[in-house]
C-alpha atoms as a PDB file:
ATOM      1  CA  UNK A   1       0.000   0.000   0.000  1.00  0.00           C
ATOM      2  CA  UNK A   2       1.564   3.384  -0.682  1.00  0.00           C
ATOM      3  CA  UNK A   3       1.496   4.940   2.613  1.00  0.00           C
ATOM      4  CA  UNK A   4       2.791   7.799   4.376  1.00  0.00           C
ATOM      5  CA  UNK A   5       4.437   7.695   7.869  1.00  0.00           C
ATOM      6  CA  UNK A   6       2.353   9.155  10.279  1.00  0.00           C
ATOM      7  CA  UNK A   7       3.798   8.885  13.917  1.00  0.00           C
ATOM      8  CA  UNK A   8       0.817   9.457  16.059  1.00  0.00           C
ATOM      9  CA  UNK A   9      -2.091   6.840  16.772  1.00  0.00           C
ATOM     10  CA  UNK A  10      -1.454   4.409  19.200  1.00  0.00           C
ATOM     11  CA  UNK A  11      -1.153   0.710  18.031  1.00  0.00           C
ATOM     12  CA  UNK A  12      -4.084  -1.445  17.119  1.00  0.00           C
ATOM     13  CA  UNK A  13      -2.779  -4.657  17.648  1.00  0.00           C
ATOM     14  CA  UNK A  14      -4.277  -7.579  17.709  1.00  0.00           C
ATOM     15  CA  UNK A  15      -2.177 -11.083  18.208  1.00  0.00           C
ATOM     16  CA  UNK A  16      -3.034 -13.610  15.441  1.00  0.00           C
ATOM     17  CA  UNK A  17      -0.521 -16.401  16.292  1.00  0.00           C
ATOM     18  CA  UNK A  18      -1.607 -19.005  18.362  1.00  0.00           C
ATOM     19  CA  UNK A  19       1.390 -18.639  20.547  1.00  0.00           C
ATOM     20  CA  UNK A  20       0.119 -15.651  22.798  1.00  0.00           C
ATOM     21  CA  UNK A  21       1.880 -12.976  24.420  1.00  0.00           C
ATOM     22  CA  UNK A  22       2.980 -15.300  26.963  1.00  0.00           C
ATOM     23  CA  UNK A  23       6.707 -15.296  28.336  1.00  0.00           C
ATOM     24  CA  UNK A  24       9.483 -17.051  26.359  1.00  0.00           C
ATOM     25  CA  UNK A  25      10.077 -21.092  27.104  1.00  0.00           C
ATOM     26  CA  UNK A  26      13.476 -21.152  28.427  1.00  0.00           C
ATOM     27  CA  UNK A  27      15.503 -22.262  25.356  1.00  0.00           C
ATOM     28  CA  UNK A  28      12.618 -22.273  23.210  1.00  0.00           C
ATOM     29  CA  UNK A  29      13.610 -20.444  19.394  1.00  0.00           C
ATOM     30  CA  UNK A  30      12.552 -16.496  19.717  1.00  0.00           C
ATOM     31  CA  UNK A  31       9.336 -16.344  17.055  1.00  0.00           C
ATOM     32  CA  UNK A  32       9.239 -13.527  14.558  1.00  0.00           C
ATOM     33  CA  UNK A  33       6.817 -11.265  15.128  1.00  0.00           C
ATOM     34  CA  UNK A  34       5.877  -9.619  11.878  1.00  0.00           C
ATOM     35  CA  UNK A  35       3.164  -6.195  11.639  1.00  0.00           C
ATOM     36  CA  UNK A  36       1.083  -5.659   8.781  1.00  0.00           C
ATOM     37  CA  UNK A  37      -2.296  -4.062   8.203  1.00  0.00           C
ATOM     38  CA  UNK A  38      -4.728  -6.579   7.191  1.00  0.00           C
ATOM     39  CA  UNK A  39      -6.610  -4.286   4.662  1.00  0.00           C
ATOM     40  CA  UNK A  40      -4.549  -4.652   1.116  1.00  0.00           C
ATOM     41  CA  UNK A  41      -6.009  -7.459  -0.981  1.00  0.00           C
ATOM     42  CA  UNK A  42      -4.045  -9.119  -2.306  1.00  0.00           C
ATOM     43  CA  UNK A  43      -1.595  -8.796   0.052  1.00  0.00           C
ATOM     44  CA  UNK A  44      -2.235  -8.315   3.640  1.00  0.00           C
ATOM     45  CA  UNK A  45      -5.960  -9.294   4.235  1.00  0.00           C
ATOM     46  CA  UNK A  46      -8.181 -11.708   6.321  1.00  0.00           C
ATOM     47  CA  UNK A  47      -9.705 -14.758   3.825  1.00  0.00           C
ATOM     48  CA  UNK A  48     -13.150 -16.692   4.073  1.00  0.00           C
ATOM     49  CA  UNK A  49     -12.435 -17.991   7.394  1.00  0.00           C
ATOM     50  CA  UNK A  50     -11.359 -14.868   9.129  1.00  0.00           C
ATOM     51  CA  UNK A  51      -7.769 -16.480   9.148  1.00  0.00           C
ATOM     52  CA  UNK A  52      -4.638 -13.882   7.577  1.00  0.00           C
ATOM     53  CA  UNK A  53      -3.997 -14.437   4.085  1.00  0.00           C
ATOM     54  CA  UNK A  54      -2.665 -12.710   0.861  1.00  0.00           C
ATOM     55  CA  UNK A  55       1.170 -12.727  -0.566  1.00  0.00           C
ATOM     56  CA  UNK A  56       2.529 -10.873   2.554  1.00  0.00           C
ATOM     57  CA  UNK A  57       1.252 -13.484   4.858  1.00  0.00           C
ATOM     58  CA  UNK A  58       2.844 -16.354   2.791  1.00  0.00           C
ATOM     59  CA  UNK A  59       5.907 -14.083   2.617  1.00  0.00           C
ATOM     60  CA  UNK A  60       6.254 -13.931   6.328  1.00  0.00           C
ATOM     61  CA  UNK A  61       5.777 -17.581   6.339  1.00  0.00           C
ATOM     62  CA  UNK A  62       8.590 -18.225   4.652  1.00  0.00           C
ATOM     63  CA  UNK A  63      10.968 -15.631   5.670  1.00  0.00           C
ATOM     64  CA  UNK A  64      10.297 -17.429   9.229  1.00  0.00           C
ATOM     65  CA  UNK A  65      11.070 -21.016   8.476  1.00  0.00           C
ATOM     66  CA  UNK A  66      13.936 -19.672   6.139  1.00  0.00           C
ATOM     67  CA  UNK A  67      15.434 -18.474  10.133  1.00  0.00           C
ATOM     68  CA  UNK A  68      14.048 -21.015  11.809  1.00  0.00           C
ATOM     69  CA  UNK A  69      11.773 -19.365  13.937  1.00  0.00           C
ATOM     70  CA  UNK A  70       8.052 -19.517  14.525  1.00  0.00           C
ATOM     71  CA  UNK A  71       6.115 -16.466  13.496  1.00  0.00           C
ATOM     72  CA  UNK A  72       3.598 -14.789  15.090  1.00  0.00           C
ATOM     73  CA  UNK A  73       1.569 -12.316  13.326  1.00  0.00           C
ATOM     74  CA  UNK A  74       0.144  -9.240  14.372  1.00  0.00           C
ATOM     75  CA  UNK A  75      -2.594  -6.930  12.351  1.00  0.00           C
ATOM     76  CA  UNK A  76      -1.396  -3.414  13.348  1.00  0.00           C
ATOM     77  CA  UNK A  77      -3.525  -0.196  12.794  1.00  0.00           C
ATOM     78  CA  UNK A  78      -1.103   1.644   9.399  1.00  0.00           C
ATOM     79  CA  UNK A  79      -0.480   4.837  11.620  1.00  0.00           C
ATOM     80  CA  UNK A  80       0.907   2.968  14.817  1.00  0.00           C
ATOM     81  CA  UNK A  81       2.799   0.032  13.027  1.00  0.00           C
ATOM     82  CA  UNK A  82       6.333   2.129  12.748  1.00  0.00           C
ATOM     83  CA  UNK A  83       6.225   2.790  16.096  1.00  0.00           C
ATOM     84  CA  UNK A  84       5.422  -0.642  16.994  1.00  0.00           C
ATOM     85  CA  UNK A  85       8.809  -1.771  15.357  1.00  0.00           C
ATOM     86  CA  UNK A  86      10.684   0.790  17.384  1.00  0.00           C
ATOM     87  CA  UNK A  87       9.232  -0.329  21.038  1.00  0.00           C
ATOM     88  CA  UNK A  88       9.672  -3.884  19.873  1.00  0.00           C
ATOM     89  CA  UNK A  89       6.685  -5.289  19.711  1.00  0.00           C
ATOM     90  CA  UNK A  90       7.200  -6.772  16.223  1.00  0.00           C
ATOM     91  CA  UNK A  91      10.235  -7.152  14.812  1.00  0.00           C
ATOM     92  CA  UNK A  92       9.586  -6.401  11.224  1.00  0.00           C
ATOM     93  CA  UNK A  93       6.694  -5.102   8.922  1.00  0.00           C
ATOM     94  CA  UNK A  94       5.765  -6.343   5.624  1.00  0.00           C
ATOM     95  CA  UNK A  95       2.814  -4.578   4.878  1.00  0.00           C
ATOM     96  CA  UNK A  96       3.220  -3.098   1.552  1.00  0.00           C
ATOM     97  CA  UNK A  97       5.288  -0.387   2.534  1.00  0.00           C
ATOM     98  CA  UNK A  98       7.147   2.399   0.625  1.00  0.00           C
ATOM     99  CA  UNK A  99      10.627   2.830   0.764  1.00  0.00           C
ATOM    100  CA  UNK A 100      10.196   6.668   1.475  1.00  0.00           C
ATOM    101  CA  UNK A 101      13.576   9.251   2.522  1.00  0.00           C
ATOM    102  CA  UNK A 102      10.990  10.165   5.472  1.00  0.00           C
ATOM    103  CA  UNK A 103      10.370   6.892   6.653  1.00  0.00           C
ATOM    104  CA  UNK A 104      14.458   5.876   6.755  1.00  0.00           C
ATOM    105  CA  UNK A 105      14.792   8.523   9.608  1.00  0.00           C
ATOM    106  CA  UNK A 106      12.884   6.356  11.550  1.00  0.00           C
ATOM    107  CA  UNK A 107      13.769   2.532  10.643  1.00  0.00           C
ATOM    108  CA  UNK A 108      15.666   0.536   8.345  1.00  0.00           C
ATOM    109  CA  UNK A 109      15.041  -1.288   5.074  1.00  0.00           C
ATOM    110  CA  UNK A 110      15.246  -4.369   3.160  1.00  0.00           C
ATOM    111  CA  UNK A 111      16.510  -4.730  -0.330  1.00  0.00           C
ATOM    112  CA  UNK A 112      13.241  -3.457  -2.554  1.00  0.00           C
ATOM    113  CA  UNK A 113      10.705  -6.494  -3.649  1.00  0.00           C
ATOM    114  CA  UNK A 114       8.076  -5.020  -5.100  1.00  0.00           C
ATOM    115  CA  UNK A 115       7.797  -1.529  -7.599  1.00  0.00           C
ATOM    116  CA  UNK A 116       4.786  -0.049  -7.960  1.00  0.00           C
ATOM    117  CA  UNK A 117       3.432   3.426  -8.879  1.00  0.00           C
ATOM    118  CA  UNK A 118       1.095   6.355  -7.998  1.00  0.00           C
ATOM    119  CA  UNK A 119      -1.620   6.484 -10.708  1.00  0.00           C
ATOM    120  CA  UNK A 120      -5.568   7.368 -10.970  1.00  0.00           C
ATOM    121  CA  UNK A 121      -8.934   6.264 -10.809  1.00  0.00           C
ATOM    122  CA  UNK A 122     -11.660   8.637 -12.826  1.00  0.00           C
ATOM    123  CA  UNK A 123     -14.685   8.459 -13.963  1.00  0.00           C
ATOM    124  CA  UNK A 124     -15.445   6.738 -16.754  1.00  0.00           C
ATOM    125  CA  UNK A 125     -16.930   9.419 -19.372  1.00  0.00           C
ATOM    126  CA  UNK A 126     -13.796  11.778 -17.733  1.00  0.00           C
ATOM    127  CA  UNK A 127     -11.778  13.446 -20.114  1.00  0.00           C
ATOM    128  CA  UNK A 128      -8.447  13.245 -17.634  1.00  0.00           C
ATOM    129  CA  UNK A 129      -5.894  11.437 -19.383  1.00  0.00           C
ATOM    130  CA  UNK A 130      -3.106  12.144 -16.676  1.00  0.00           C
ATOM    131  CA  UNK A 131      -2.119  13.676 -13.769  1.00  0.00           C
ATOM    132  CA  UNK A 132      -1.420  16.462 -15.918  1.00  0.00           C
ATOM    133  CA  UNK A 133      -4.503  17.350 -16.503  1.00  0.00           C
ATOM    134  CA  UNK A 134      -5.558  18.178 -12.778  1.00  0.00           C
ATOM    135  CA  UNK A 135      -6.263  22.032 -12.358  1.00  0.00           C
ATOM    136  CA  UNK A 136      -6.436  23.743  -9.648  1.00  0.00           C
ATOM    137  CA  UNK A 137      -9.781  25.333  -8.656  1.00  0.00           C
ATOM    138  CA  UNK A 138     -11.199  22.933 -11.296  1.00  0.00           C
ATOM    139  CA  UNK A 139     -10.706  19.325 -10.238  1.00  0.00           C
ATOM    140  CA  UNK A 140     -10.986  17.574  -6.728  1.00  0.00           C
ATOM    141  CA  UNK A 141      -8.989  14.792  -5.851  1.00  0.00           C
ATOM    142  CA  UNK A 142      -9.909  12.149  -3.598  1.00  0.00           C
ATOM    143  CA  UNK A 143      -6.546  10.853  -1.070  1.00  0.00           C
ATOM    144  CA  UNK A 144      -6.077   8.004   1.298  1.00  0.00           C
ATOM    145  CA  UNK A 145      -5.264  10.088   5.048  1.00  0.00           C
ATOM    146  CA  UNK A 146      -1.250   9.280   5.609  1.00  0.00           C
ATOM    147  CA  UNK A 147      -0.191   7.561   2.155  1.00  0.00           C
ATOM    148  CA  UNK A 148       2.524   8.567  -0.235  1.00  0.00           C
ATOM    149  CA  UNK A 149      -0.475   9.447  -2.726  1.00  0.00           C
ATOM    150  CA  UNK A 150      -1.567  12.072  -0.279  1.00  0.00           C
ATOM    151  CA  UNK A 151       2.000  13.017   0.293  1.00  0.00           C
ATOM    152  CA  UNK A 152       2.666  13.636  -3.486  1.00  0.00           C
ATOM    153  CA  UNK A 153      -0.548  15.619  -3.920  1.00  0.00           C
ATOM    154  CA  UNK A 154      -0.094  18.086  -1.473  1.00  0.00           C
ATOM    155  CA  UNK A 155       3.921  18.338  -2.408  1.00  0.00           C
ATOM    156  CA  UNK A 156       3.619  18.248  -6.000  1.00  0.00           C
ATOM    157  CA  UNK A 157      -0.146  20.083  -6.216  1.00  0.00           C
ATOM    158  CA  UNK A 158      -0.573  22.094  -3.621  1.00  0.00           C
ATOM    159  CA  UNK A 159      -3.463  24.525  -4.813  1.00  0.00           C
ATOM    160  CA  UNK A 160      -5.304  21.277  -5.897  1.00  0.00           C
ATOM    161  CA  UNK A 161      -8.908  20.877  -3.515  1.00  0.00           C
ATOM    162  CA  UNK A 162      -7.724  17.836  -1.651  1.00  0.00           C
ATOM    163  CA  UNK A 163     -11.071  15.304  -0.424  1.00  0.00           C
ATOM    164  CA  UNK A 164      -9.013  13.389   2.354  1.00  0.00           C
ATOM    165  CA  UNK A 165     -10.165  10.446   3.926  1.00  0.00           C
ATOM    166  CA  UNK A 166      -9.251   7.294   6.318  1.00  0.00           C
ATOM    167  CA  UNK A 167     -10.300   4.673   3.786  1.00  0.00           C
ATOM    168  CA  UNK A 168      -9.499   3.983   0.289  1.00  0.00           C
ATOM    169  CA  UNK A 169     -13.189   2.305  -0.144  1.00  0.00           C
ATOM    170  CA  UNK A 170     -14.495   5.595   0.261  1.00  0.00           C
ATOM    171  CA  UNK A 171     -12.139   7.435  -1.700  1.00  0.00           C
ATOM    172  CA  UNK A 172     -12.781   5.248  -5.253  1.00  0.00           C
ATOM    173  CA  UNK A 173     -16.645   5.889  -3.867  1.00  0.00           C
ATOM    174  CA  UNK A 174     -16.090   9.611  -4.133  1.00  0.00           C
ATOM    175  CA  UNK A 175     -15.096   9.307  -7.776  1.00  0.00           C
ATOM    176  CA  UNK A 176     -18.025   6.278  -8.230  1.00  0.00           C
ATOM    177  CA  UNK A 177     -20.600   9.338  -6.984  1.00  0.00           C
ATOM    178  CA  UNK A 178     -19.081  12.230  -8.864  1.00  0.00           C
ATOM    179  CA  UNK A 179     -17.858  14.097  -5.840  1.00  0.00           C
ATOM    180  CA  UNK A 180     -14.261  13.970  -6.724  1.00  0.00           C
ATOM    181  CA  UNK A 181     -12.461  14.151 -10.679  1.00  0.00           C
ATOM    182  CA  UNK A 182      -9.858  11.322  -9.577  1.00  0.00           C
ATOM    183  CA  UNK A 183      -8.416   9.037  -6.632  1.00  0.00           C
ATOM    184  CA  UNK A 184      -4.735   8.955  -6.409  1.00  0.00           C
ATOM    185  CA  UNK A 185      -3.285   6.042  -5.330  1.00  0.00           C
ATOM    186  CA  UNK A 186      -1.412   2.930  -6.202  1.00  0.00           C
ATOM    187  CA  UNK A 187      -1.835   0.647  -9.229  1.00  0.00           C
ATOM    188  CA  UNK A 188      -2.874  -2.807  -7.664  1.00  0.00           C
ATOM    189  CA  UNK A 189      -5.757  -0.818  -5.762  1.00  0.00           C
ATOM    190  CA  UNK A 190      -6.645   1.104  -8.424  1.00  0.00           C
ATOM    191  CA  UNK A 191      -6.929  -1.494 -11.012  1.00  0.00           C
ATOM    192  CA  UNK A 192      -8.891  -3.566  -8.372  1.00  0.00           C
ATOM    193  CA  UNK A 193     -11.494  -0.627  -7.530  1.00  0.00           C
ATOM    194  CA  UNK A 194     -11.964  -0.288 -11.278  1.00  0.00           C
ATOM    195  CA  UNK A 195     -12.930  -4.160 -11.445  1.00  0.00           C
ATOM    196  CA  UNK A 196     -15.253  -3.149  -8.379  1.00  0.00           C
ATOM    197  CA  UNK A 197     -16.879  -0.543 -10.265  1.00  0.00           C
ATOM    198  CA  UNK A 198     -16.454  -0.835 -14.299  1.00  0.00           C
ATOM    199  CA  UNK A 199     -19.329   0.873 -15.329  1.00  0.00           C
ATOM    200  CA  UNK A 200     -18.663   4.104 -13.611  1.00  0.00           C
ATOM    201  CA  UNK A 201     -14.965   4.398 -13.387  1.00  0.00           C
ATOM    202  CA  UNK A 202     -11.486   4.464 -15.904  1.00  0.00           C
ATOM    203  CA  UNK A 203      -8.467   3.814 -14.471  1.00  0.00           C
ATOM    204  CA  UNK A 204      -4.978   5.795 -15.276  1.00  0.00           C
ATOM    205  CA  UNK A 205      -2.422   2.931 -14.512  1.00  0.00           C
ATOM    206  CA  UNK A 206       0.385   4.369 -15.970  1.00  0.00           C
ATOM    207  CA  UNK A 207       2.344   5.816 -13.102  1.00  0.00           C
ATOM    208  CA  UNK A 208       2.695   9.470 -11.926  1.00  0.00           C
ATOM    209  CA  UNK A 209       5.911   8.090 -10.264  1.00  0.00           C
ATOM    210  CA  UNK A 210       6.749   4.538  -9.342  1.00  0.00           C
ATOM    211  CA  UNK A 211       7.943   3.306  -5.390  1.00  0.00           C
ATOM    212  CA  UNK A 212       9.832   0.463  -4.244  1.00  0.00           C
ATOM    213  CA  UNK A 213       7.935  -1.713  -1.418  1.00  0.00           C
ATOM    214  CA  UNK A 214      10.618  -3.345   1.083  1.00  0.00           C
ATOM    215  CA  UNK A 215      10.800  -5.048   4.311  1.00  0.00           C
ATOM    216  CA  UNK A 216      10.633  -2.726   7.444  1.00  0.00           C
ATOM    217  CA  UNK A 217      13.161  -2.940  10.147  1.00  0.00           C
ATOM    218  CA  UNK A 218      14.844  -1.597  13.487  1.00  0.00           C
ATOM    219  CA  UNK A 219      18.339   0.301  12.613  1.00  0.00           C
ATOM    220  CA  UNK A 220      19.885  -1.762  14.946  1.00  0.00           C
ATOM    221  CA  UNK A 221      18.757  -5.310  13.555  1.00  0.00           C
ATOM    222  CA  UNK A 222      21.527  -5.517  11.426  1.00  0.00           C
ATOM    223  CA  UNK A 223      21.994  -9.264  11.171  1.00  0.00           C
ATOM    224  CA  UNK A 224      18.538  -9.653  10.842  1.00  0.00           C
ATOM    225  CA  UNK A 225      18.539  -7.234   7.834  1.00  0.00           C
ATOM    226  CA  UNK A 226      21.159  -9.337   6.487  1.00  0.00           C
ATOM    227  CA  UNK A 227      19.123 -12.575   6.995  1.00  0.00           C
ATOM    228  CA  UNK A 228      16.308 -11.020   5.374  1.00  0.00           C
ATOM    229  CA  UNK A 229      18.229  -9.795   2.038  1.00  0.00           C
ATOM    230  CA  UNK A 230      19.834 -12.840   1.649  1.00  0.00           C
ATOM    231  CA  UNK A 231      16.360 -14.489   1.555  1.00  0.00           C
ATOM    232  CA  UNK A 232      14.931 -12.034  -0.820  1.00  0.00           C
ATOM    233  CA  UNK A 233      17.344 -12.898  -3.226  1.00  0.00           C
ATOM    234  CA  UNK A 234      16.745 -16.383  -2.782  1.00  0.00           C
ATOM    235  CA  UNK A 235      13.153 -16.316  -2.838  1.00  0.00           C
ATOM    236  CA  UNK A 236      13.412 -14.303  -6.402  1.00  0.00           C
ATOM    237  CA  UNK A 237      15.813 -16.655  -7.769  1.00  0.00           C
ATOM    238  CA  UNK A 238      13.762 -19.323  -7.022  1.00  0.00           C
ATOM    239  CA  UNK A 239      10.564 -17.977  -8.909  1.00  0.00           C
ATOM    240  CA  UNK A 240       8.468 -17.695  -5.408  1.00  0.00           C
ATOM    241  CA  UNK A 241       7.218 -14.572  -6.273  1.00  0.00           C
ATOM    242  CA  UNK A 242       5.809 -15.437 -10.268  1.00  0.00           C
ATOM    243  CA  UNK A 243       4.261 -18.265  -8.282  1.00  0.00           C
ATOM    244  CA  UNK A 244       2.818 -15.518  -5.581  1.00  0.00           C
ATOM    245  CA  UNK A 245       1.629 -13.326  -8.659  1.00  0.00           C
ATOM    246  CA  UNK A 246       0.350 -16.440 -10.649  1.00  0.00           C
ATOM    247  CA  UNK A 247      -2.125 -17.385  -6.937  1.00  0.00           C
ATOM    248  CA  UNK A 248      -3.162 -13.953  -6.146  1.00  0.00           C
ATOM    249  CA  UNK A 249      -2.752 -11.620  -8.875  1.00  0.00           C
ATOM    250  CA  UNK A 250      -3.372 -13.897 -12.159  1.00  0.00           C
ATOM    251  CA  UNK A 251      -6.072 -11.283 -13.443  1.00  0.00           C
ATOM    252  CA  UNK A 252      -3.561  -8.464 -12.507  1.00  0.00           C
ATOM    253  CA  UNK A 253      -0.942  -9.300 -14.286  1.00  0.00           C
ATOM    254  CA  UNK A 254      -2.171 -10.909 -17.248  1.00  0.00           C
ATOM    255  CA  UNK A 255      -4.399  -7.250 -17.755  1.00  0.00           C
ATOM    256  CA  UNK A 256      -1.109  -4.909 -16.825  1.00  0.00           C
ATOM    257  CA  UNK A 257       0.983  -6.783 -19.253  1.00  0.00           C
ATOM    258  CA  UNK A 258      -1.744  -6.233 -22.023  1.00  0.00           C
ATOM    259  CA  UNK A 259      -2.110  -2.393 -21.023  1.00  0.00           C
ATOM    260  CA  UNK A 260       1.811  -2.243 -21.266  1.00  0.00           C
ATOM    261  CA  UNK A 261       2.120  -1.437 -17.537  1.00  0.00           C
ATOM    262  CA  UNK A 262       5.079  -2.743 -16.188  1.00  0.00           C
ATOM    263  CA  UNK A 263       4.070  -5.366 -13.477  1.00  0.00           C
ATOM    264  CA  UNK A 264       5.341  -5.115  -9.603  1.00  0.00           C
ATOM    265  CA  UNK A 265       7.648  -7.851  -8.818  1.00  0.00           C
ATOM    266  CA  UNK A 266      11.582  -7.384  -9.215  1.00  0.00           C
END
């Protein structure tokens, strides 16, 4: 998800591992405790049965029994989950974050896995063609609250009437019911909203500027960081995430490579 630090909001965690917050077993293997926001289909999201599922999940998975360590996973409110990595209470997020300047102050980073891009939903008899096409006084643009889509409009077009709101539902709903020209945000979502609502909306997937997603750590965890580069690499070499793509995003890609969009995995 292309999201924005925000460093207020308290965390809403909730544990999803059936290990509990109990104390450690003396000499028992430390579990990796791994934050993400379980609101980005396909990637971090609750399936049928209420149980975590998407690409992230199976990522986390498999970063863990790549260390050797049980993981325990924890769905953590976007606004509080950086500072849930720095007091410790996860050790890593893979939630579909940006590699941002803003958010390296704060924490560390993984090699990049995934590159994706801002870009726009709009409604379908619109005669936007880009982001170029936005005026000022003219056009209203819908925004997710704290994402790097709401960070670019307000640093790249800041006379532009900004509609700002917690949920990205309600943001491609704003465009669906003609109260905002265009949603900014990124292409997976986008693409998927469109799906949602064909016969009203267009989308824009080429990208206003693309973003690397990556693994978010403490500064300190260096060995950790190392552990986890060293299994990105592996995990690409060994085609894990085509077969990732090919069980959650089969639609996605097979449409981005026929719209010439680049797809997202490195």
């Amino acid at each position: 998800m292309i999201r924005v630090l925000a460093f207020v909001a308290a965390v809403g965690a909730s544990l999803l591992s059936a290990c509990g917050e109990k104390d450690q077993e003396p000499g028992a293997v430390k579990p990796l405790v791994v934050g993400m926001e379980m609101a980005y289909p396909p990637f971090e999201m609750r399936g049928p049965d209420n149980q975590p599922d998407g690409i992230s999940v199976r990522m986390a998975e498999d970063l863990a029994a790549s260390l050797g360590r049980p993981l325990e996973l924890r769905d953590v409110e976007w606004n509080g989950i950086i500072p849930a990595l720095q007091s410790g209470k996860i050790d890593a997020i893979i939630s579909s974050m940006t590699r941002t300047p803003e958010r390296e102050v704060a924490i560390a980073f993984s090699d990049g896995y995934v590159t994706n891009g801002l870009c726009m939903l709009v409604a379908k008899d619109s005669a936007l063609q880009s982001v170029a096409d936005l005026k000022p006084g003219v056009h209203k643009v819908a925004v997710k609250l704290a994402t790097t889509g709401h960070q670019w409009a307000r640093a790249e077009m800041p006379d532009l009437e900004l509609i700002t709101l917690d949920d990205a539902a309600a943001c491609a709903l704003e465009v669906v019911q003609g109260k905002a020209d265009a949603f900014i945000y990124d292409q997976i979502s986008i693409y998927q909203y469109w799906r949602n609502f064909e016969e009203k909306t267009r989308p824009i997937l080429q990208p206003i500027r693309e973003e690397t997603w990556a693994i978010g750590l403490r500064k300190e965890d260096s060995e950790l960081r190392g552990q986890v580069n060293a299994f990105l690499k592996s995990y690409r070499a060994a085609g894990k995430f085509d077969e990732l793509a090919t069980r959650y995003m089969a639609e996605q890609k097979a449409a981005f490579e026929a719209m010439g969009v680049p797809f997202i995995f490195h």
